[in-house]
C-alpha atoms as a PDB file:
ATOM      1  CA  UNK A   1      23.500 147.937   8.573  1.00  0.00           C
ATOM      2  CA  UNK A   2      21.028 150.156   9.445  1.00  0.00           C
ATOM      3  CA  UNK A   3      19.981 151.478  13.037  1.00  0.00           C
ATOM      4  CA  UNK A   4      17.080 153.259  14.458  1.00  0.00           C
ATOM      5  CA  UNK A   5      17.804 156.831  15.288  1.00  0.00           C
ATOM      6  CA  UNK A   6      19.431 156.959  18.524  1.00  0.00           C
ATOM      7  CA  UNK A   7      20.034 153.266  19.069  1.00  0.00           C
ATOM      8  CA  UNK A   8      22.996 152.035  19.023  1.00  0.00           C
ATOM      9  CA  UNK A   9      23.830 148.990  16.994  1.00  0.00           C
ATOM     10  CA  UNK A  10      23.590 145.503  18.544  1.00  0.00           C
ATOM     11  CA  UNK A  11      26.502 142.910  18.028  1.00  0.00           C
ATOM     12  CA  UNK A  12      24.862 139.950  15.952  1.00  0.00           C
ATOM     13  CA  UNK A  13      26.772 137.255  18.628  1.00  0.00           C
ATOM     14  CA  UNK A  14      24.948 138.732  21.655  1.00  0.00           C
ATOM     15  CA  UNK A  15      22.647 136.245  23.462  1.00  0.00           C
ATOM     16  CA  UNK A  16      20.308 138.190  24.584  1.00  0.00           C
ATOM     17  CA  UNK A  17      17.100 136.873  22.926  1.00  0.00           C
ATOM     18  CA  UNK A  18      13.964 137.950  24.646  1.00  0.00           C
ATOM     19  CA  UNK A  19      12.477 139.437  21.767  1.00  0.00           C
ATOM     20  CA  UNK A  20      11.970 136.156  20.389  1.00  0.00           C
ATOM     21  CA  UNK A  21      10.735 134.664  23.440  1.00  0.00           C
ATOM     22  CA  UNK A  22       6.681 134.437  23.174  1.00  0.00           C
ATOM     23  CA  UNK A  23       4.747 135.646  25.876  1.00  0.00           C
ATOM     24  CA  UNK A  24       3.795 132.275  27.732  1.00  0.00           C
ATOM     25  CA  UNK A  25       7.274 131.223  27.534  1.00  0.00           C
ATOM     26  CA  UNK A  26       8.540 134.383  29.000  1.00  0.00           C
ATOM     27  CA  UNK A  27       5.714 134.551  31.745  1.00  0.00           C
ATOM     28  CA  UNK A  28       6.977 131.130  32.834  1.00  0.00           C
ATOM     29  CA  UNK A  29      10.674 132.078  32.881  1.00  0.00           C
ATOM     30  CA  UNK A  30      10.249 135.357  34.615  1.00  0.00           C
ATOM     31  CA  UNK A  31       7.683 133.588  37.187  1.00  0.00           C
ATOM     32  CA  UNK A  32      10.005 131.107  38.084  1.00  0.00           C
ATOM     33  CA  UNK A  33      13.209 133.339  38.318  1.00  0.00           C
ATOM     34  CA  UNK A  34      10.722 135.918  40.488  1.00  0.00           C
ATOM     35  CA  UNK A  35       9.689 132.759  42.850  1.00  0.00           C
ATOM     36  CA  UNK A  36      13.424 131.999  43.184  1.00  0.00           C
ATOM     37  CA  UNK A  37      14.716 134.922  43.992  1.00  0.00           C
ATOM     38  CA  UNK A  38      12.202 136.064  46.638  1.00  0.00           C
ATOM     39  CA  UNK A  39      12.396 132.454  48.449  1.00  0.00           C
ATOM     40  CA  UNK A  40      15.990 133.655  48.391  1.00  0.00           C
ATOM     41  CA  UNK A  41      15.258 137.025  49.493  1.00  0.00           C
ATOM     42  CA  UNK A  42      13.081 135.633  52.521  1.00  0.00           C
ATOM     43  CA  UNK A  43      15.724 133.384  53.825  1.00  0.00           C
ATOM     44  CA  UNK A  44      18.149 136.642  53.682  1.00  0.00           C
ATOM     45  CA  UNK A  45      15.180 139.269  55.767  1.00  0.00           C
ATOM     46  CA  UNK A  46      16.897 138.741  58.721  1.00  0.00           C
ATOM     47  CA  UNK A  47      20.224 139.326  57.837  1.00  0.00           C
ATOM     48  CA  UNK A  48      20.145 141.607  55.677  1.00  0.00           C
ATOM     49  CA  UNK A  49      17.129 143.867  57.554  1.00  0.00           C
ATOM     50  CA  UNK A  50      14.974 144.263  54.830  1.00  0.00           C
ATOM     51  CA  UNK A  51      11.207 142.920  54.179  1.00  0.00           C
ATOM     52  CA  UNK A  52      10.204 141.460  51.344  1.00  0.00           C
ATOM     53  CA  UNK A  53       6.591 141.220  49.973  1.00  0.00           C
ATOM     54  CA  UNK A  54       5.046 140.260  46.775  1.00  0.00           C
ATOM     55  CA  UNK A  55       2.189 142.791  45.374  1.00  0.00           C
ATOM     56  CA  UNK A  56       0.678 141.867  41.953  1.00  0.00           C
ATOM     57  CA  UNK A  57       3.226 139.708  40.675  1.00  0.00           C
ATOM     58  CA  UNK A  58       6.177 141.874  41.668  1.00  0.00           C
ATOM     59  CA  UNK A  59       8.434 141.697  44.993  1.00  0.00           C
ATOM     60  CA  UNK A  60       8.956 144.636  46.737  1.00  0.00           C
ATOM     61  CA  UNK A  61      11.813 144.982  49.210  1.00  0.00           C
ATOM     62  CA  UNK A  62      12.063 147.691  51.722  1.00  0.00           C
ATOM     63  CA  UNK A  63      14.918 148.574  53.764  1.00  0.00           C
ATOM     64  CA  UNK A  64      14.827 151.101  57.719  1.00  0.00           C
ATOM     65  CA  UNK A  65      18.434 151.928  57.509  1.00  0.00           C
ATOM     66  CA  UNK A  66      19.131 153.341  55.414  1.00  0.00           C
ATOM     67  CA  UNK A  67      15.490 153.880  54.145  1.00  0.00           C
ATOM     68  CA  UNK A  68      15.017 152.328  50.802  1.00  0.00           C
ATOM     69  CA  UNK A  69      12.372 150.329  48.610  1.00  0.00           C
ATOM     70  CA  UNK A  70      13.262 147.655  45.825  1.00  0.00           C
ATOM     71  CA  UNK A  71      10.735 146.600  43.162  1.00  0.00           C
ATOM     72  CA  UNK A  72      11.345 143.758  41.216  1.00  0.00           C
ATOM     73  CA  UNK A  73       8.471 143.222  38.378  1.00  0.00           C
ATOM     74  CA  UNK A  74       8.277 141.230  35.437  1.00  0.00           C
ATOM     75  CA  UNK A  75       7.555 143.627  32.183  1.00  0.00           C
ATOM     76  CA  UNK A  76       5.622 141.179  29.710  1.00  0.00           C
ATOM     77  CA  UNK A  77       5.710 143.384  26.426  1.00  0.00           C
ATOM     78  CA  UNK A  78       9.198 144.075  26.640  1.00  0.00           C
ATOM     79  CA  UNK A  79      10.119 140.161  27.481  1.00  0.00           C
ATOM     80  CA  UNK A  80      12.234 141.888  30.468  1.00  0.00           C
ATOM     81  CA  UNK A  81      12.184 141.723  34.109  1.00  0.00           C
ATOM     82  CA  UNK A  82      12.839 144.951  35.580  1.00  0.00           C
ATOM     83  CA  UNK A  83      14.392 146.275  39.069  1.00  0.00           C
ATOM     84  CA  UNK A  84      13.872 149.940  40.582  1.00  0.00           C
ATOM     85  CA  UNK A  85      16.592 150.230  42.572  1.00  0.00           C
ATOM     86  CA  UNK A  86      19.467 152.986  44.097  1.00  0.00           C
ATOM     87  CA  UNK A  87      17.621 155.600  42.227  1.00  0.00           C
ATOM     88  CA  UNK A  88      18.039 153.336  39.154  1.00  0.00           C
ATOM     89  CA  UNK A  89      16.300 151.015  36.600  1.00  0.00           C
ATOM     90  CA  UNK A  90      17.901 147.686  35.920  1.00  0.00           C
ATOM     91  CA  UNK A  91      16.185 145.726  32.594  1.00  0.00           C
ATOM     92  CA  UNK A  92      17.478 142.237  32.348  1.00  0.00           C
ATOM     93  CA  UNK A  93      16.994 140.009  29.109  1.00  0.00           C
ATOM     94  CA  UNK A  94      16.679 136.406  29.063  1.00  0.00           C
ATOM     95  CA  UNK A  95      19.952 135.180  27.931  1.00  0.00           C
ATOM     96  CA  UNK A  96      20.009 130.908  26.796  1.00  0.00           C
ATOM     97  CA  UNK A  97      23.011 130.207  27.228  1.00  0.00           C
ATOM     98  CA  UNK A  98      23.061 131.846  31.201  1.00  0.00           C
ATOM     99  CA  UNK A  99      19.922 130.283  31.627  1.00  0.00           C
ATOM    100  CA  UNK A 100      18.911 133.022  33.696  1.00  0.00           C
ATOM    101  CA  UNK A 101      17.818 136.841  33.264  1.00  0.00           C
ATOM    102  CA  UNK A 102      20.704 139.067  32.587  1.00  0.00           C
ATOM    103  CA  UNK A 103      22.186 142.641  33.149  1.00  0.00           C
ATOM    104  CA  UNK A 104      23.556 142.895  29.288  1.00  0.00           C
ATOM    105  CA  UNK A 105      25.381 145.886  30.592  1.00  0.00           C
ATOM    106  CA  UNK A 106      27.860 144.206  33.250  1.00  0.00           C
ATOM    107  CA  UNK A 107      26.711 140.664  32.520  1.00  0.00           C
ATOM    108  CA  UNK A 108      25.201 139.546  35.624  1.00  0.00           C
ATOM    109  CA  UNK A 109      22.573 137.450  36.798  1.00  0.00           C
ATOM    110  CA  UNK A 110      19.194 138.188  38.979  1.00  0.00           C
ATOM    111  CA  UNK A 111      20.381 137.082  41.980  1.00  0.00           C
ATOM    112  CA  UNK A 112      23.904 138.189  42.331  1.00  0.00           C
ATOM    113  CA  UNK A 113      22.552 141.709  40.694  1.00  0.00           C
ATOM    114  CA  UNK A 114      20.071 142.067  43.858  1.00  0.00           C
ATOM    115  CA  UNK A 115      22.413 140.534  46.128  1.00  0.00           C
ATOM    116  CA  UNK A 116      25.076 143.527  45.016  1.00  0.00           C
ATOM    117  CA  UNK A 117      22.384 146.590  45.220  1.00  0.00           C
ATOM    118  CA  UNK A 118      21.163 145.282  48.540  1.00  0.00           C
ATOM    119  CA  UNK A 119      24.809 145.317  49.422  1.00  0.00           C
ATOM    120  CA  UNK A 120      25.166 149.058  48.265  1.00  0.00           C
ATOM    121  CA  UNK A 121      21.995 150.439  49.934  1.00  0.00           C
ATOM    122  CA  UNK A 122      23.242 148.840  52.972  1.00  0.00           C
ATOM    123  CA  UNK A 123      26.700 149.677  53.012  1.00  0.00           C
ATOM    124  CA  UNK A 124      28.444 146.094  53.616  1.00  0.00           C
ATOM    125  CA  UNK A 125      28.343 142.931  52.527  1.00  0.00           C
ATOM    126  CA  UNK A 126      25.473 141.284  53.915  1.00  0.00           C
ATOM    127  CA  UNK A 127      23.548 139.013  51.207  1.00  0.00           C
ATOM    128  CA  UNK A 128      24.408 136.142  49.248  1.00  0.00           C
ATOM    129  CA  UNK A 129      21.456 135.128  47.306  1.00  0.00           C
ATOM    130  CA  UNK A 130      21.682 131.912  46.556  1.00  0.00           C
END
């Protein structure tokens, strides 16, 4: 099997398609994931003291205590959507059989991956996205 330099190889059982997901098909995906989670983000402001906006496609959520900003885009040429957050990027894949974007490291979703870092830059447990 052979592997570009410096990658590492990538099990042939993983389901982590999105390079095989055409543009249109992943703009609609990613749209309607985006739309979902930042109705659920919304519903959450309050709780969770945060705002949430949308700019160009991409939600941006900003936090007073401690200060913090969240930006949640989708990335078209890589088929990803991707999440600055905690000093971190997050790229998720589109995974079939999740139905949903995914963290291929740990294996989570989009929402319960933003409901966990909102938890962290906040310091409890105050978000459930649903």
């Amino acid at each position: 099997m052979s592997v570009a330099w410096g990658a590492a190889p990538r099990p042939p059982d993983l389901p982590y398609n999105s390079c095989m997901m055409d543009e249109q098909e992943f703009r609609r995906k990613s749209e309607t994931a985006i739309d979902a989670l930042k109705k659920s983000l919304i519903a959450a402001e309050d709780s969770a003291e945060m705002e949430v906006e949308e700019q160009a496609g991409a939600v941006h959520v900003s936090f007073d205590d401690p200060p913090g900003r969240f930006v949640i885009s989708p990335n078209a040429p890589a088929r990803q959507i991707w999440i600055s957050a905690l000093s971190t990027s997050f790229k998720l894949d589109w995974s079939p059989p999740a139905g949903d974007f995914v963290l291929e490291k740990t294996g989570e979703m989009l929402k319960p991956l933003v409901s966990r870092l909102i938890n962290e830059q906040l310091g409890r447990e105050a978000v459930t996205l649903a």
